[in-house]
Protein backbone atom coordinates (compact mmCIF):
# COMPACT_ATOMS: atom_id res chain seq x y z
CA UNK A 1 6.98 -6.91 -16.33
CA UNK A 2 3.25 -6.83 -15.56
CA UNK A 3 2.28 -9.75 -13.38
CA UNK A 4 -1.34 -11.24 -11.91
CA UNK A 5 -0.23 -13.70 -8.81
CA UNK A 6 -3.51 -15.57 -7.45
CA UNK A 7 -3.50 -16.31 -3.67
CA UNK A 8 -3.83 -20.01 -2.47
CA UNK A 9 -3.89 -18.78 1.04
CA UNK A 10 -5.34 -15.41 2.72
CA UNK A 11 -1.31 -13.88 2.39
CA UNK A 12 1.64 -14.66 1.14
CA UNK A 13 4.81 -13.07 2.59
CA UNK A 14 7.13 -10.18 0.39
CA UNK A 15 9.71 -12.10 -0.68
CA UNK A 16 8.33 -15.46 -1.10
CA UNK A 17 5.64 -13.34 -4.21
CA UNK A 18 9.05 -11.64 -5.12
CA UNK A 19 10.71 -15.14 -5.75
CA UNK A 20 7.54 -16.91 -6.97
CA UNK A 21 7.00 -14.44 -9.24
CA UNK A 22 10.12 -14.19 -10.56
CA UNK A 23 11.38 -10.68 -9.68
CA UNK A 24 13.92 -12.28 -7.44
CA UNK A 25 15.98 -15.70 -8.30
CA UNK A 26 16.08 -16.35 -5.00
CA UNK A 27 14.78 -15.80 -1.36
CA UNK A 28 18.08 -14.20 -0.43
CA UNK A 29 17.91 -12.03 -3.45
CA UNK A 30 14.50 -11.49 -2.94
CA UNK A 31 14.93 -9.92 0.86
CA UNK A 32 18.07 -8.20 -0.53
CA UNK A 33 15.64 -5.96 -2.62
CA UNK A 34 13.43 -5.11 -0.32
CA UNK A 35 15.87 -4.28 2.51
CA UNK A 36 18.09 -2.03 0.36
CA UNK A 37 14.30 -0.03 -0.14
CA UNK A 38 13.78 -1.37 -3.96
CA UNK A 39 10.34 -2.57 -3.65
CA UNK A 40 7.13 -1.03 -2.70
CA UNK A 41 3.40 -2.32 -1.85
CA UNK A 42 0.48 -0.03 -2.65
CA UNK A 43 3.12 2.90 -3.33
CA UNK A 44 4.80 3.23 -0.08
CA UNK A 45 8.47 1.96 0.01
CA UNK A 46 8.62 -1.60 2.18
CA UNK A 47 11.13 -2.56 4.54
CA UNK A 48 9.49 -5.26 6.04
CA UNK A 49 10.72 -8.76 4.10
CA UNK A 50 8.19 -10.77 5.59
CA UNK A 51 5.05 -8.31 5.33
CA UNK A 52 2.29 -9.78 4.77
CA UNK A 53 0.54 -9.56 0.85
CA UNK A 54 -3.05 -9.78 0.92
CA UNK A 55 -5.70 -9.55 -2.36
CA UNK A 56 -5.88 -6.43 -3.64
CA UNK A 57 -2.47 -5.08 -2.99
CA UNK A 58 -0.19 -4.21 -5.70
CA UNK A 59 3.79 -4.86 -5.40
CA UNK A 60 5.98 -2.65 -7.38
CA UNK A 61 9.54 -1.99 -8.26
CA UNK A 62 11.97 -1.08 -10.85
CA UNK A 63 10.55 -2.99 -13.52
CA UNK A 64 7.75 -4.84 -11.88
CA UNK A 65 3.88 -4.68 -10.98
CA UNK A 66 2.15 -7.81 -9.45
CA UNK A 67 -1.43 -7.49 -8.77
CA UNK A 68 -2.66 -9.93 -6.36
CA UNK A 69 -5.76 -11.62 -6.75
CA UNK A 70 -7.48 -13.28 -4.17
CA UNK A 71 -7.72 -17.09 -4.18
CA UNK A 72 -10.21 -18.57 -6.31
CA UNK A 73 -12.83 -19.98 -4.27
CA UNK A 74 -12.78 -23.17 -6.27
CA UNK A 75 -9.02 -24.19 -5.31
């Protein structure tokens, strides 16, 4: 799954874009994959659940990529 998310604020924490985007189902699930070392942001492994996602960064797993975007300046 190849995903764009666009920003509505300057971040948006791991595993709230992990749920959003549907990688997770939910928040649990979603902090479960990145503490068991499943997900990684710009191609280092993360460990952090709540680490900050900013425009430009890429999330990646085992069957994921989400490109974020920043937030249109028109929202």
């Amino acid at each position: 799954m190849q995903e764009k998310f666009e920003l509505i604020d300057e971040f948006i924490p791991l595993c709230n874009l992990l749920k959003v985007c549907g990688v997770a189902p939910t928040g649990g699930a979603a902090k479960m994959l990145v503490a068991d070392g499943y997900v990684e942001v710009d191609g280092q492994t993360e460990l952090r659940k709540t680490c900050k996602i900013r425009a430009g960064q890429k999330v990646t797993g085992n069957g994921f990529e989400i490109e974020v975007l920043p937030k249109n300046p028109q929202n």
